[in-house]
PDB file of N, CA and C in Angstrom:
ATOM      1  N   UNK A   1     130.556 127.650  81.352  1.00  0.00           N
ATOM      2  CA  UNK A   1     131.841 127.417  80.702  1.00  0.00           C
ATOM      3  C   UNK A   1     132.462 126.089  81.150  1.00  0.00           C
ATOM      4  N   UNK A   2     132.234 125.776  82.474  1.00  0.00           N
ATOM      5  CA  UNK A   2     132.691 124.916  83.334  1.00  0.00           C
ATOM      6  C   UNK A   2     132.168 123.340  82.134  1.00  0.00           C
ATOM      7  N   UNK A   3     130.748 123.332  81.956  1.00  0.00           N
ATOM      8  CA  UNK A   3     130.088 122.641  81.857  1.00  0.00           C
ATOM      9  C   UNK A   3     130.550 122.058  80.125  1.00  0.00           C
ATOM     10  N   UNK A   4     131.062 122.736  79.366  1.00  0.00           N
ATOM     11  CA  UNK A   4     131.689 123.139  78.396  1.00  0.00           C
ATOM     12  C   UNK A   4     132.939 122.042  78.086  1.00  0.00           C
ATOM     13  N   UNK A   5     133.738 122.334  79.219  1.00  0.00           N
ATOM     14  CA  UNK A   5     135.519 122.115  78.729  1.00  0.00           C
ATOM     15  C   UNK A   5     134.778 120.454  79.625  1.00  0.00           C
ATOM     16  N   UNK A   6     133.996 119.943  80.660  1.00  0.00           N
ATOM     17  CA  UNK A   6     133.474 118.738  80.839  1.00  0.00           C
ATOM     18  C   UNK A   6     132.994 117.762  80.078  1.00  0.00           C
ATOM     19  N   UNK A   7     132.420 118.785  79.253  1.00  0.00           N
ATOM     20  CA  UNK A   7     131.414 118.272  77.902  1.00  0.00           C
ATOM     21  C   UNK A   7     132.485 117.353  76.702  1.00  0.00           C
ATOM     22  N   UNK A   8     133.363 118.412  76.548  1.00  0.00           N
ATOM     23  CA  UNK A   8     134.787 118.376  75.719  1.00  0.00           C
ATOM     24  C   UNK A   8     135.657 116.731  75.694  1.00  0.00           C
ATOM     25  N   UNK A   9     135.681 117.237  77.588  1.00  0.00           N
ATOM     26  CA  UNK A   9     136.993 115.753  77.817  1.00  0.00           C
ATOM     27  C   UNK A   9     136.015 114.575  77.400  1.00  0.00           C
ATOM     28  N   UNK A  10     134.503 114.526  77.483  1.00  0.00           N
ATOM     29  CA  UNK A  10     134.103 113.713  77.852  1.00  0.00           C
ATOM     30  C   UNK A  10     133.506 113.046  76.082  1.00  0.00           C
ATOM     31  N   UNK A  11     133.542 113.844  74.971  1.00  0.00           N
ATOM     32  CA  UNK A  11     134.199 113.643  73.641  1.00  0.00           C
ATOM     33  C   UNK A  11     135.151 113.704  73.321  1.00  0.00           C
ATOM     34  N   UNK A  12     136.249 113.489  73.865  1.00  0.00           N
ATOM     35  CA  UNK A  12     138.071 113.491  73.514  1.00  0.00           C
ATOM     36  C   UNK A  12     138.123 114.827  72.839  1.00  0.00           C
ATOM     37  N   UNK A  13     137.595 115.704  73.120  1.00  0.00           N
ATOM     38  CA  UNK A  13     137.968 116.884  72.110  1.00  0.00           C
ATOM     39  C   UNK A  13     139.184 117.781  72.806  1.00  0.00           C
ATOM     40  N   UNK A  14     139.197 117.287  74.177  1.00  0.00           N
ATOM     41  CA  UNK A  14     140.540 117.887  74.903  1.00  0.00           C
ATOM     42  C   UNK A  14     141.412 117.083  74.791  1.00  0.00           C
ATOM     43  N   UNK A  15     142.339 117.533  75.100  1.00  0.00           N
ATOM     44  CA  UNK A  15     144.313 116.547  75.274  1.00  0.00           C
ATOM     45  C   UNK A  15     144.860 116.609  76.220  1.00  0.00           C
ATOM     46  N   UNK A  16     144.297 117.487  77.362  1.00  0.00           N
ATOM     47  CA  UNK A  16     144.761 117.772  78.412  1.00  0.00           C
ATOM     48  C   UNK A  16     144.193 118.455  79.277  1.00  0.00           C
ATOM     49  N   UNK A  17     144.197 118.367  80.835  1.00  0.00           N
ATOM     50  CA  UNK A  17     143.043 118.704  81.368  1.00  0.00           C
ATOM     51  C   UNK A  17     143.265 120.319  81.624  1.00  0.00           C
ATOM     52  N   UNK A  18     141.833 120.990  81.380  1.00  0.00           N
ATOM     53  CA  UNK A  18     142.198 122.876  82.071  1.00  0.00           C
ATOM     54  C   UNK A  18     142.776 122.578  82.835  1.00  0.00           C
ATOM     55  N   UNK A  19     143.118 123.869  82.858  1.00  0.00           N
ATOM     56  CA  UNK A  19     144.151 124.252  84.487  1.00  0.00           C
ATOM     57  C   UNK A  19     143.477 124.184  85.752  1.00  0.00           C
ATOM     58  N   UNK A  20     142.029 124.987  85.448  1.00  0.00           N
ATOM     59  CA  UNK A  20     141.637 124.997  86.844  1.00  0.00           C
ATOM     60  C   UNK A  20     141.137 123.788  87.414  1.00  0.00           C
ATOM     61  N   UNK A  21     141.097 122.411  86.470  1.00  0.00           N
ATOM     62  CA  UNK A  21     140.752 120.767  87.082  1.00  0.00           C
ATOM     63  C   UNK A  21     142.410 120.516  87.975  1.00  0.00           C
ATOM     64  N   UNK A  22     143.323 121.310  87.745  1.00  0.00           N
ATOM     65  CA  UNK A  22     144.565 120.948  88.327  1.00  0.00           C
ATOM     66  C   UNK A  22     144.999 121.248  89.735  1.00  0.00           C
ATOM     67  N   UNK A  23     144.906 120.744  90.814  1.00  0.00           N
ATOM     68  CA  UNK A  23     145.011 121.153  91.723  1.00  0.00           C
ATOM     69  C   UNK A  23     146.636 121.575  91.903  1.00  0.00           C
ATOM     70  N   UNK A  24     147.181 122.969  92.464  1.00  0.00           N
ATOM     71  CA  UNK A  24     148.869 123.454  92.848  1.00  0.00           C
ATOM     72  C   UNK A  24     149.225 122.562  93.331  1.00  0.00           C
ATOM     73  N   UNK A  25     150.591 122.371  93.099  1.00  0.00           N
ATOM     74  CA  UNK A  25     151.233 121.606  93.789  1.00  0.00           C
ATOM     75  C   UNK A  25     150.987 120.931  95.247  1.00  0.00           C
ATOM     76  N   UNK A  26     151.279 122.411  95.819  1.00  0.00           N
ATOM     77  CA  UNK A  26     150.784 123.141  97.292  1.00  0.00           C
ATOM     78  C   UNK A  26     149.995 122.041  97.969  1.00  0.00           C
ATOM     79  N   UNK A  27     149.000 122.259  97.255  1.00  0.00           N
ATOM     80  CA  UNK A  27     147.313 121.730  97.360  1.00  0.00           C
ATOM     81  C   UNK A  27     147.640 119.674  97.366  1.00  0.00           C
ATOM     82  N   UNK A  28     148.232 119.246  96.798  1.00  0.00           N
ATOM     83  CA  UNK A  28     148.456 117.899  96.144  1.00  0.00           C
ATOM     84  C   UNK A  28     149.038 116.933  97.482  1.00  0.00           C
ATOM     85  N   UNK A  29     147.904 115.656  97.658  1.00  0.00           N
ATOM     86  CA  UNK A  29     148.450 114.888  98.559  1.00  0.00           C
ATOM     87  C   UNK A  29     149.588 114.180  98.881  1.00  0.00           C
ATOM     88  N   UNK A  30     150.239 113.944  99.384  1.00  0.00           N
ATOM     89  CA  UNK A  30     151.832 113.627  99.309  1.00  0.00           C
ATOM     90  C   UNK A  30     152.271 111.936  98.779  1.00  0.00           C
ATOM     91  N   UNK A  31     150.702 111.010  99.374  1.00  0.00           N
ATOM     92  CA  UNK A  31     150.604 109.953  99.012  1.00  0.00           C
ATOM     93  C   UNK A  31     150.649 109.346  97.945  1.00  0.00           C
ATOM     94  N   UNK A  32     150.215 110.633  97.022  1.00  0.00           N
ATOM     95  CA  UNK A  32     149.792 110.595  95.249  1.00  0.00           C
ATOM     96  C   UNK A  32     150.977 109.710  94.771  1.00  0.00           C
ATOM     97  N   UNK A  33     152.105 109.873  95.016  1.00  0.00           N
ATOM     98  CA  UNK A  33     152.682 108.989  94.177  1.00  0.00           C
ATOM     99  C   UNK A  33     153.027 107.273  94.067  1.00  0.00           C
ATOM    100  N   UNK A  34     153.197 106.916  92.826  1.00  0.00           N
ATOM    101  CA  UNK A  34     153.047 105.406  92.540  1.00  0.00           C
ATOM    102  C   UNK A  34     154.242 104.556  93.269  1.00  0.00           C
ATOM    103  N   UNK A  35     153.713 104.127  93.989  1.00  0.00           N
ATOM    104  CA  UNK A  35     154.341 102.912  94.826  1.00  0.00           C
ATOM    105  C   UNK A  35     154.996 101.314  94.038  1.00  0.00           C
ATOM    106  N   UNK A  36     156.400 101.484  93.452  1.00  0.00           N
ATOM    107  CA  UNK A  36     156.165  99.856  92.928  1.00  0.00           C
ATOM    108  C   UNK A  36     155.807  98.703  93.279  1.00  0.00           C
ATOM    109  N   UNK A  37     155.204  98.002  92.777  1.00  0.00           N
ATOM    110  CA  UNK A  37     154.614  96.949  92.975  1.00  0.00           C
ATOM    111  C   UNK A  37     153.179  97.003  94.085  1.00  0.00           C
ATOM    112  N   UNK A  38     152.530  98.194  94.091  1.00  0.00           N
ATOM    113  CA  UNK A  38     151.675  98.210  95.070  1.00  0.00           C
ATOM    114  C   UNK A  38     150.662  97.940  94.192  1.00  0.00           C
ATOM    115  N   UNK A  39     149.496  97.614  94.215  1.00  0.00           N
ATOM    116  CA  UNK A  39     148.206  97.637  93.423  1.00  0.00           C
ATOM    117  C   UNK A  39     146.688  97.657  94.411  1.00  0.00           C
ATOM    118  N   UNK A  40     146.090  98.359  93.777  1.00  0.00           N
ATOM    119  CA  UNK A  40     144.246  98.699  94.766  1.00  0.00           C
ATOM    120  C   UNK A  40     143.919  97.354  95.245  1.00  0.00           C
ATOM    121  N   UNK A  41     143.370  96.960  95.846  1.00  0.00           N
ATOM    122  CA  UNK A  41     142.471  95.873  95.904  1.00  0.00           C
ATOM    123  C   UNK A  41     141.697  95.787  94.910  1.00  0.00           C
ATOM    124  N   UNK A  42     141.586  94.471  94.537  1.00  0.00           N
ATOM    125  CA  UNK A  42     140.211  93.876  93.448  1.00  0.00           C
ATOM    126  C   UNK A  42     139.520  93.155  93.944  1.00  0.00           C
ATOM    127  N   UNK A  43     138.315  93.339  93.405  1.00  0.00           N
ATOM    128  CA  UNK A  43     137.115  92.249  94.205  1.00  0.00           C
ATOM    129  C   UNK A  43     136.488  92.100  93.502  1.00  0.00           C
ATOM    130  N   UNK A  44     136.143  90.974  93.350  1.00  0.00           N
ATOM    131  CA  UNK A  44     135.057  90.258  92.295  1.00  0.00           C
ATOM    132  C   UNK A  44     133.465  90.197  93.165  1.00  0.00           C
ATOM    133  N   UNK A  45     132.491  90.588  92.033  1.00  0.00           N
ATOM    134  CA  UNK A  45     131.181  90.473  92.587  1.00  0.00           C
ATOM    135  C   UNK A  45     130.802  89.443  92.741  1.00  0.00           C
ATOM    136  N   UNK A  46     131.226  88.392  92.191  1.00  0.00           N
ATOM    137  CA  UNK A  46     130.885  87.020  91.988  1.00  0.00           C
ATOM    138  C   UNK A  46     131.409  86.190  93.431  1.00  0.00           C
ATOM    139  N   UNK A  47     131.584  87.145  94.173  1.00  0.00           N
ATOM    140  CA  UNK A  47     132.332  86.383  95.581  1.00  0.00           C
ATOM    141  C   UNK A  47     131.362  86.266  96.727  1.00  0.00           C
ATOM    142  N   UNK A  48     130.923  85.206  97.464  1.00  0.00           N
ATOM    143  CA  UNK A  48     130.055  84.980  98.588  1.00  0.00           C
ATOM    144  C   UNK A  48     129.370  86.289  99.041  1.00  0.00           C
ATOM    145  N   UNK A  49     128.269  86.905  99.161  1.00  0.00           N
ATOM    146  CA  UNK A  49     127.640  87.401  99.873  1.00  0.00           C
ATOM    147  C   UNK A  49     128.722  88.148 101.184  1.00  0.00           C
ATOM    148  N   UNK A  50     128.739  87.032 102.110  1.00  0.00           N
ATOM    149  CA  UNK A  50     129.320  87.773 103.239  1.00  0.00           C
ATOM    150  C   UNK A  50     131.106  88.047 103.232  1.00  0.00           C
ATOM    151  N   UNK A  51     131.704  87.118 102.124  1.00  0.00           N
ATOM    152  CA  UNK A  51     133.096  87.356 101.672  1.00  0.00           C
ATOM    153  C   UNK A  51     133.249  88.687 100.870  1.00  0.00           C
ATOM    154  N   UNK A  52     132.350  88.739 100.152  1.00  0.00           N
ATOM    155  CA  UNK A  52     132.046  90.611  99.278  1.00  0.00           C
ATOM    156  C   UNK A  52     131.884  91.743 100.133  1.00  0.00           C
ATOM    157  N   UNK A  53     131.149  91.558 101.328  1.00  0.00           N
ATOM    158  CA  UNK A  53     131.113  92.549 102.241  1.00  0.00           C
ATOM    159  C   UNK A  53     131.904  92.831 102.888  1.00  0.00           C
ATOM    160  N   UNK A  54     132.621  91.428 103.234  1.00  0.00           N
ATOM    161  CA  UNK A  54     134.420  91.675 104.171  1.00  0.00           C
ATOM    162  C   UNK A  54     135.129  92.304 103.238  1.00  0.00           C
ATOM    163  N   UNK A  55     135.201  92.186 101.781  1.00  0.00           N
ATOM    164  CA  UNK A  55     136.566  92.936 101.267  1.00  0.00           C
ATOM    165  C   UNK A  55     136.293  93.877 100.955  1.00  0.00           C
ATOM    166  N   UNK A  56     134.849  94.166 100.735  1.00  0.00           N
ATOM    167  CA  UNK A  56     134.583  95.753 100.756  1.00  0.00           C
ATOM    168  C   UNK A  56     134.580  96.497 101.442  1.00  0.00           C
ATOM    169  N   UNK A  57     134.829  96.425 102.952  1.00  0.00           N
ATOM    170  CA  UNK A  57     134.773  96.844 103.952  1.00  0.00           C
ATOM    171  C   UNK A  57     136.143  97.283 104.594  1.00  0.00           C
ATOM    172  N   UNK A  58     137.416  96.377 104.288  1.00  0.00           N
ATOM    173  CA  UNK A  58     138.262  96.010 104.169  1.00  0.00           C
ATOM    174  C   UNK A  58     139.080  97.150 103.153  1.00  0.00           C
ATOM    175  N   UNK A  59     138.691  97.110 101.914  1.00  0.00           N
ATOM    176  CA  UNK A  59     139.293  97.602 101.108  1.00  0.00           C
ATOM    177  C   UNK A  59     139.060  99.460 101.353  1.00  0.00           C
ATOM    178  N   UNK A  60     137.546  99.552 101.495  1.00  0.00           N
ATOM    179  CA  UNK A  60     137.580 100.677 102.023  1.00  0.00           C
ATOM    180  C   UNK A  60     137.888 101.346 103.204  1.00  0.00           C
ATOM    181  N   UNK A  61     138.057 101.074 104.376  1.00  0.00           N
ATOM    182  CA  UNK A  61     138.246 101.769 105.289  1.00  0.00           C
ATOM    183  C   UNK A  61     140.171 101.507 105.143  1.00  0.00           C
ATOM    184  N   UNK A  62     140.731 100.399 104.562  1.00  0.00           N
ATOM    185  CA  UNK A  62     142.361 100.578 103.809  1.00  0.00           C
ATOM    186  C   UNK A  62     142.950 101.046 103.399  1.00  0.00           C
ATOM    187  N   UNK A  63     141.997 101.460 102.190  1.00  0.00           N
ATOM    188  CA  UNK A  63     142.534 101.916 101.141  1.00  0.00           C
ATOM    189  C   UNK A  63     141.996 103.181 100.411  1.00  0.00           C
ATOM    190  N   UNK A  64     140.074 103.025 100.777  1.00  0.00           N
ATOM    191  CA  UNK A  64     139.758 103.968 100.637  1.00  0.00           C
ATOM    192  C   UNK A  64     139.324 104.215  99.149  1.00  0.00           C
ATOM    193  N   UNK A  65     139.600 103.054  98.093  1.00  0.00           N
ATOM    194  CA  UNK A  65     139.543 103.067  96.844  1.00  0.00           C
ATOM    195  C   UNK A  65     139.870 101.040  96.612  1.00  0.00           C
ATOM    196  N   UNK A  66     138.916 100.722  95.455  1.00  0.00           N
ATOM    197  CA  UNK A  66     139.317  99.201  94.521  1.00  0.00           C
ATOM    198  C   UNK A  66     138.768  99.121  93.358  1.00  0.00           C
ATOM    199  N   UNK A  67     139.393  98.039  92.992  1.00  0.00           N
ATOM    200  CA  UNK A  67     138.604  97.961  91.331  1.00  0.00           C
ATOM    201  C   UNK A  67     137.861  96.564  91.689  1.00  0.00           C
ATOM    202  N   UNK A  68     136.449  97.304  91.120  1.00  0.00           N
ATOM    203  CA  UNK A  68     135.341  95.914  90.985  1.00  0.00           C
ATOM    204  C   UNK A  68     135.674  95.426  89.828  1.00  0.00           C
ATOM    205  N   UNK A  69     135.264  94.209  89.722  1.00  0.00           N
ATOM    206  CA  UNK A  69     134.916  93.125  88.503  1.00  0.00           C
ATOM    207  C   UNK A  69     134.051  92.255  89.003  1.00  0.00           C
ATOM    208  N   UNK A  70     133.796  91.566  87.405  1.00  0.00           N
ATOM    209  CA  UNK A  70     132.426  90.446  87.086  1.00  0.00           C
ATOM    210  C   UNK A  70     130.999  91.685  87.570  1.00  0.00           C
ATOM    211  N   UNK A  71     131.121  92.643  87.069  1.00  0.00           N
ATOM    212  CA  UNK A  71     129.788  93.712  87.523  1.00  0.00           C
ATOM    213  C   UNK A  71     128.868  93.497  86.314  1.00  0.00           C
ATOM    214  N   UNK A  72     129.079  92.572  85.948  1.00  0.00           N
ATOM    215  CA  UNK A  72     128.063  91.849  84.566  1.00  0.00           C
ATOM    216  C   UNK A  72     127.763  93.666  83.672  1.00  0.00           C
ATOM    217  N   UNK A  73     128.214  93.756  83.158  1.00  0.00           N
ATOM    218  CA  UNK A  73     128.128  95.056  82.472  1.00  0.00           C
ATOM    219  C   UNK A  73     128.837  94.757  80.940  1.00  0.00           C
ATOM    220  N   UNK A  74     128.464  94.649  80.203  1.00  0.00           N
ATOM    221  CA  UNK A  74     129.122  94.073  78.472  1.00  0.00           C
ATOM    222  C   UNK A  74     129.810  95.115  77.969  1.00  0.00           C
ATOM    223  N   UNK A  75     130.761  94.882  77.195  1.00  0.00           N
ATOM    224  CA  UNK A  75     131.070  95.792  76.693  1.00  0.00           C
ATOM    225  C   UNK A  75     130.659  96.346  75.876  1.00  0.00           C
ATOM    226  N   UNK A  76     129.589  96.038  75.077  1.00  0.00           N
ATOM    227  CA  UNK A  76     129.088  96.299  73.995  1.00  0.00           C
ATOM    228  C   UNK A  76     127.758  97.354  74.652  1.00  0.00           C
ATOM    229  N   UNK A  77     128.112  97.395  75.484  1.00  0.00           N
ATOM    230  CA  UNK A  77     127.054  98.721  76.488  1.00  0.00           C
ATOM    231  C   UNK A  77     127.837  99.870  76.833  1.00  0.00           C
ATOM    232  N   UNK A  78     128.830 100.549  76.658  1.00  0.00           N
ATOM    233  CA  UNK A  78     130.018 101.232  76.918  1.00  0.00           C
ATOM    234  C   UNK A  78     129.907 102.155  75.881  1.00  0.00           C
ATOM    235  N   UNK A  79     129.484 101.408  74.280  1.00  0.00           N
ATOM    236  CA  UNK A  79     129.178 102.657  73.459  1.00  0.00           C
ATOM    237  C   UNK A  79     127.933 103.301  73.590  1.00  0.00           C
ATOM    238  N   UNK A  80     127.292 102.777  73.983  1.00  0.00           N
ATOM    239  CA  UNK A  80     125.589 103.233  74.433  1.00  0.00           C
ATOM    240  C   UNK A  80     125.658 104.173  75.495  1.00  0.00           C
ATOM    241  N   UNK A  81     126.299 104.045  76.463  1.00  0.00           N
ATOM    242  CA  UNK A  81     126.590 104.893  77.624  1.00  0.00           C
ATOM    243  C   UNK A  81     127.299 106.116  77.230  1.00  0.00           C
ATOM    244  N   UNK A  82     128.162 106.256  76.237  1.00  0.00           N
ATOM    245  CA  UNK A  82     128.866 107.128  75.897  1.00  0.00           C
ATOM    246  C   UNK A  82     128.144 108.364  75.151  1.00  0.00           C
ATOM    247  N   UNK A  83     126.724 107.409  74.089  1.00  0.00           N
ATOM    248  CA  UNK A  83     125.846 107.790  73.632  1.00  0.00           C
ATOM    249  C   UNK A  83     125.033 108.728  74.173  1.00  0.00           C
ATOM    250  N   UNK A  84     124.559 107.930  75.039  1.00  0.00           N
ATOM    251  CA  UNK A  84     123.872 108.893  76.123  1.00  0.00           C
ATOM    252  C   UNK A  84     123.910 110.074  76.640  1.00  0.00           C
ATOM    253  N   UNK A  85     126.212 109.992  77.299  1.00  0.00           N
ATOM    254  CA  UNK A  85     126.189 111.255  77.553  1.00  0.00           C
ATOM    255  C   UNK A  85     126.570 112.304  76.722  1.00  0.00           C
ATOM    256  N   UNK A  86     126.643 112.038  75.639  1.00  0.00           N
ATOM    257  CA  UNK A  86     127.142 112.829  74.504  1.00  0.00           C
ATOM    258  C   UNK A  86     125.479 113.593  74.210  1.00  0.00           C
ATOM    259  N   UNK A  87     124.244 112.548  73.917  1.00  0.00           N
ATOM    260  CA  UNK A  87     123.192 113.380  74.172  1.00  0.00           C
ATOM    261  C   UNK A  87     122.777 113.729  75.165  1.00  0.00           C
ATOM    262  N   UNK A  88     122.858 113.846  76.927  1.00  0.00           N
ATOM    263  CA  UNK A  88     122.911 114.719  77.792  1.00  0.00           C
ATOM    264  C   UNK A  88     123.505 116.384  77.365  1.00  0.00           C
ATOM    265  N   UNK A  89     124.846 115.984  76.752  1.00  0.00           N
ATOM    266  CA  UNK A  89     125.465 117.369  77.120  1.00  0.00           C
ATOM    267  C   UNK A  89     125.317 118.046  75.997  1.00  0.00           C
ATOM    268  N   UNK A  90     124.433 117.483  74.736  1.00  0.00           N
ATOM    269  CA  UNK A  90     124.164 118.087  73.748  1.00  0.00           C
ATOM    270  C   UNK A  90     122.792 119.063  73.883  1.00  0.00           C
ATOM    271  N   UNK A  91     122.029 118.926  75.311  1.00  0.00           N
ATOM    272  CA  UNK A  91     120.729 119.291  75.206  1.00  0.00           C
ATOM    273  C   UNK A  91     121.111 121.097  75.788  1.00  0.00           C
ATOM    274  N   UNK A  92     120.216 121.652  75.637  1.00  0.00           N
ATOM    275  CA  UNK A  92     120.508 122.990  76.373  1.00  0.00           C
ATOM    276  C   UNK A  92     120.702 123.012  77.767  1.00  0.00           C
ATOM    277  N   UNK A  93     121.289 123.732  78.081  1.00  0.00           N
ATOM    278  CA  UNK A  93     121.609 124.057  79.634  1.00  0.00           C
ATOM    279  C   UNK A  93     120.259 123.837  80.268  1.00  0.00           C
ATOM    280  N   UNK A  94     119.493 124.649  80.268  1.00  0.00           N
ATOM    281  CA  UNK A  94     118.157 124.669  81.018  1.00  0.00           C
ATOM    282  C   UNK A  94     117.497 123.264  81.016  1.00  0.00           C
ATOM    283  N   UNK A  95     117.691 121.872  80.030  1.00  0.00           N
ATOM    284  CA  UNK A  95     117.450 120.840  80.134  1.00  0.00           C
ATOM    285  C   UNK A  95     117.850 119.975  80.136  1.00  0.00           C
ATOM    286  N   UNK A  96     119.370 120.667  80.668  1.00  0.00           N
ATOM    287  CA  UNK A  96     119.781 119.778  81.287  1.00  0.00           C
ATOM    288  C   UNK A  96     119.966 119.913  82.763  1.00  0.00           C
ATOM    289  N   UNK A  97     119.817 121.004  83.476  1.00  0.00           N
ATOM    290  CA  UNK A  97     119.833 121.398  84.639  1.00  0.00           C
ATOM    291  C   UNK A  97     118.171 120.651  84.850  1.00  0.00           C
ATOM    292  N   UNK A  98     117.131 120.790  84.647  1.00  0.00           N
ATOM    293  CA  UNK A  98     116.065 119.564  85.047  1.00  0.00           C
ATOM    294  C   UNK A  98     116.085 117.998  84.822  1.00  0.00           C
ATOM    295  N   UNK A  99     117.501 118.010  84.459  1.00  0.00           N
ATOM    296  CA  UNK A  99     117.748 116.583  84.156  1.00  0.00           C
ATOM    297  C   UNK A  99     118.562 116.023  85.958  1.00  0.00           C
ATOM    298  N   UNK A 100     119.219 117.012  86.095  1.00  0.00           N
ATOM    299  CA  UNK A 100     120.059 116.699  87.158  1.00  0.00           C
ATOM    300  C   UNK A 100     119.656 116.992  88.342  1.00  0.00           C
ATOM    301  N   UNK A 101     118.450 117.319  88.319  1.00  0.00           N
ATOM    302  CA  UNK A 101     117.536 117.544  89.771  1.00  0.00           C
ATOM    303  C   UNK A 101     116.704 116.463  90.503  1.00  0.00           C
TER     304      UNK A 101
END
């Protein structure tokens, strides 16, 4: 079922996420909320060898999260990918469970 309402978001056929993707309040990190003017770190791939490793290093043990760019990836590959998983989750369970092994 799980595999289902995944399948769903991942064709826009949902509007909103199940409940049980929702973690209680309770449960919810306190940090979660948006900080003005704060933003992730960005790092470009296109940056020196050993300058890419400092801000990745940097950014993660910081922040813990960044947004890459220049990951040479086209956009015109984004519908293909989408393709893909739309035929992943179209195959039967059983082949797709030997897909993910």
């Amino acid at each position: 079922m799980q595999v289902e309402r995944v399948q769903a978001l991942s064709h826009g056929g949902l509007h909103e996420l199940p409940a049980q993707f929702i973690r209680p309040a309770h449960e919810r990190p306190e940090n979660s909320k948006a900080i003005e003017g704060m933003t992730v770190p960005v790092i470009s791939l296109l940056l020196p060898h050993d300058e890419l490793v400092h801000e990745l290093s940097k950014a993660c043990s910081e922040w813990g999260v960044f947004l890459m760019t220049d990951y040479g990836i086209s956009a015109s590959l984004i519908p293909r990918l989408q393709t893909a998983g739309q035929e992943f989750f179209n195959l039967p369970p059983e082949e797709r469970r030997k897909l993910c092994k």
